[in-house]
C-alpha atoms as a PDB file:
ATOM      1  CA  UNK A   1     -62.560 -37.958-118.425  1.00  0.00           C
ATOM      2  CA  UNK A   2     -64.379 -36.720-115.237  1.00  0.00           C
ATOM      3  CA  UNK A   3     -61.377 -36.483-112.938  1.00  0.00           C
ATOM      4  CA  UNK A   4     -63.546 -37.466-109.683  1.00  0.00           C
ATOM      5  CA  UNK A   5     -64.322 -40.948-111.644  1.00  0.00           C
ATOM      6  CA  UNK A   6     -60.373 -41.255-112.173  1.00  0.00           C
ATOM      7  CA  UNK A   7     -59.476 -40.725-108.741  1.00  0.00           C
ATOM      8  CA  UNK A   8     -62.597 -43.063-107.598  1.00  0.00           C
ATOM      9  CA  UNK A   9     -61.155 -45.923-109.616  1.00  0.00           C
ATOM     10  CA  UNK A  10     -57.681 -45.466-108.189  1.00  0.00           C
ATOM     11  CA  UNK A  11     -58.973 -45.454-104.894  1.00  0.00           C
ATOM     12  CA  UNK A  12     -60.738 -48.848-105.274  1.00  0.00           C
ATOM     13  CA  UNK A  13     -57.426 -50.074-107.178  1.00  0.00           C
ATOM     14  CA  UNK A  14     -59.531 -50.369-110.344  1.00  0.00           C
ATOM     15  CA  UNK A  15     -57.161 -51.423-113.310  1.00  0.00           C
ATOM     16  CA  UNK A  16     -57.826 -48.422-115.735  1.00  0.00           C
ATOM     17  CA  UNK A  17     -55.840 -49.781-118.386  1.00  0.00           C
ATOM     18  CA  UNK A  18     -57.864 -53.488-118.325  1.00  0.00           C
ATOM     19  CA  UNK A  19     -60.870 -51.928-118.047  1.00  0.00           C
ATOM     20  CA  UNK A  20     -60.744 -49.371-121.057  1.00  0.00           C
ATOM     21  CA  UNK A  21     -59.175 -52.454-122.503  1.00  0.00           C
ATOM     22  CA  UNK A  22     -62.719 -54.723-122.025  1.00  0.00           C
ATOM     23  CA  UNK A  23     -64.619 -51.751-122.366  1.00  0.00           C
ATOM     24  CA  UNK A  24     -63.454 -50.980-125.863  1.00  0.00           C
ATOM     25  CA  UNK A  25     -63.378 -55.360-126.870  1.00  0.00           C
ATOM     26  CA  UNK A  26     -67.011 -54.914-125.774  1.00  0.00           C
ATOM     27  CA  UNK A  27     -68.184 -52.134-127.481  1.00  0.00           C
ATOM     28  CA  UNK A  28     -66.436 -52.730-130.744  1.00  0.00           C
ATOM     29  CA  UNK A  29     -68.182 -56.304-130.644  1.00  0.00           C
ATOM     30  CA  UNK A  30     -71.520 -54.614-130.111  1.00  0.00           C
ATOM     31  CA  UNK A  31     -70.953 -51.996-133.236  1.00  0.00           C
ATOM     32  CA  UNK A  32     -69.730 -55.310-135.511  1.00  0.00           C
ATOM     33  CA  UNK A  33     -73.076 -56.920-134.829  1.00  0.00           C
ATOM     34  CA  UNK A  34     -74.855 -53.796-135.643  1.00  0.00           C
ATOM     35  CA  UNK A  35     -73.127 -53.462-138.462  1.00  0.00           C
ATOM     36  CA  UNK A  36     -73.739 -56.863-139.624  1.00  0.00           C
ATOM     37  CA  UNK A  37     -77.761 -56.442-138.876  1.00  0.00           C
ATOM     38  CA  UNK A  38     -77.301 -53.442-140.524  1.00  0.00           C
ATOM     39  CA  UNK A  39     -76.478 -55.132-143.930  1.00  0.00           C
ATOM     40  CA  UNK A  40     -78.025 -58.614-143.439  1.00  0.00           C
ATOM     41  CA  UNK A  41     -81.486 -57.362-142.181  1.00  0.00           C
ATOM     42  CA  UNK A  42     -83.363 -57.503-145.557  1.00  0.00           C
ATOM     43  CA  UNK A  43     -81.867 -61.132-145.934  1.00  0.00           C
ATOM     44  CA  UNK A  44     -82.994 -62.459-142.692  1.00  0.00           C
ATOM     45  CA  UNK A  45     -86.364 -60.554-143.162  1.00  0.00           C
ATOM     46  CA  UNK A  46     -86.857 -62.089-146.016  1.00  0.00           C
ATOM     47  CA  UNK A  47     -85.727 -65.182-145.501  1.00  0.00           C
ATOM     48  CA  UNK A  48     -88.076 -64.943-142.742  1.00  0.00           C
ATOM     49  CA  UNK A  49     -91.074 -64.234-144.812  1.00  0.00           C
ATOM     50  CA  UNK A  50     -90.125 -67.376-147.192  1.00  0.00           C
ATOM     51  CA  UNK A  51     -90.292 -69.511-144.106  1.00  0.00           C
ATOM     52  CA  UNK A  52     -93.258 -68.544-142.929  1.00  0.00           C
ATOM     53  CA  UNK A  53     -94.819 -68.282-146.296  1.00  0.00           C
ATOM     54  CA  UNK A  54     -93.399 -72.044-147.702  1.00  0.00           C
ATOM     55  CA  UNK A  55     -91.775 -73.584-144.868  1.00  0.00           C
ATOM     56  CA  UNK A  56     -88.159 -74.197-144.225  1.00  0.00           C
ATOM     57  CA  UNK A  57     -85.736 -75.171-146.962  1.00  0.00           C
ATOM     58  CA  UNK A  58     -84.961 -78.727-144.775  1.00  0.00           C
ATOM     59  CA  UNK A  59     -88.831 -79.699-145.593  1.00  0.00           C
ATOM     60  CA  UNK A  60     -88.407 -79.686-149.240  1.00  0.00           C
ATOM     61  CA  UNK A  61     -88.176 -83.152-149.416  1.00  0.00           C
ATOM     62  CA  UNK A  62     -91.701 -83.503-148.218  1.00  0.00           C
ATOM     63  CA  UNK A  63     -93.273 -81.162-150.612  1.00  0.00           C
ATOM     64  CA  UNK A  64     -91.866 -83.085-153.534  1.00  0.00           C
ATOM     65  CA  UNK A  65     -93.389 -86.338-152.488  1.00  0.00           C
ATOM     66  CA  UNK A  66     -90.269 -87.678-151.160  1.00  0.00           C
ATOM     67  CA  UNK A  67     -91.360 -90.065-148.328  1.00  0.00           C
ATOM     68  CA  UNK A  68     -87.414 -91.368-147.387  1.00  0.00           C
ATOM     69  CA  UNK A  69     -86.540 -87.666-146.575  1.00  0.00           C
ATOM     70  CA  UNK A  70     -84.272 -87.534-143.185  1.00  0.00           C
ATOM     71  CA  UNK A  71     -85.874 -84.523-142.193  1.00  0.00           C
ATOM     72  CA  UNK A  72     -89.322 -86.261-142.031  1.00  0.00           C
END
């Protein structure tokens, strides 16, 4: 680590252990998510295309005549 950031921090009485501490929480939330869009992208995509292709799986009711359907 860049030594004048170090003694910056300590200056302003910057908690270096709490902030590596959120800084690492943070980032290894952000790589889980990528991860996760990583494998789950073709899903969504194509769940996507279904969608917008036949409409969303709660209207299924309505395409099979069904006129008491609660999400009418």
């Amino acid at each position: 680590m860049r030594g004048d950031l170090i003694d910056a921090a300590r200056g302003a009485r910057v908690n270096l252990s709490a902030l590596l501490e959120r800084a690492l929480a943070e980032e290894l939330v952000r790589l889980k998510w990528r991860q996760w869009r990583e494998e789950n992208g073709p899903a969504v995509a194509a769940y996507n295309r279904y969608v917008r292709e036949n409409g969303a799986f709660c209207r299924i009711g309505l395409r099979w005549g069904c006129r008491s359907s609660p999400f009418t």
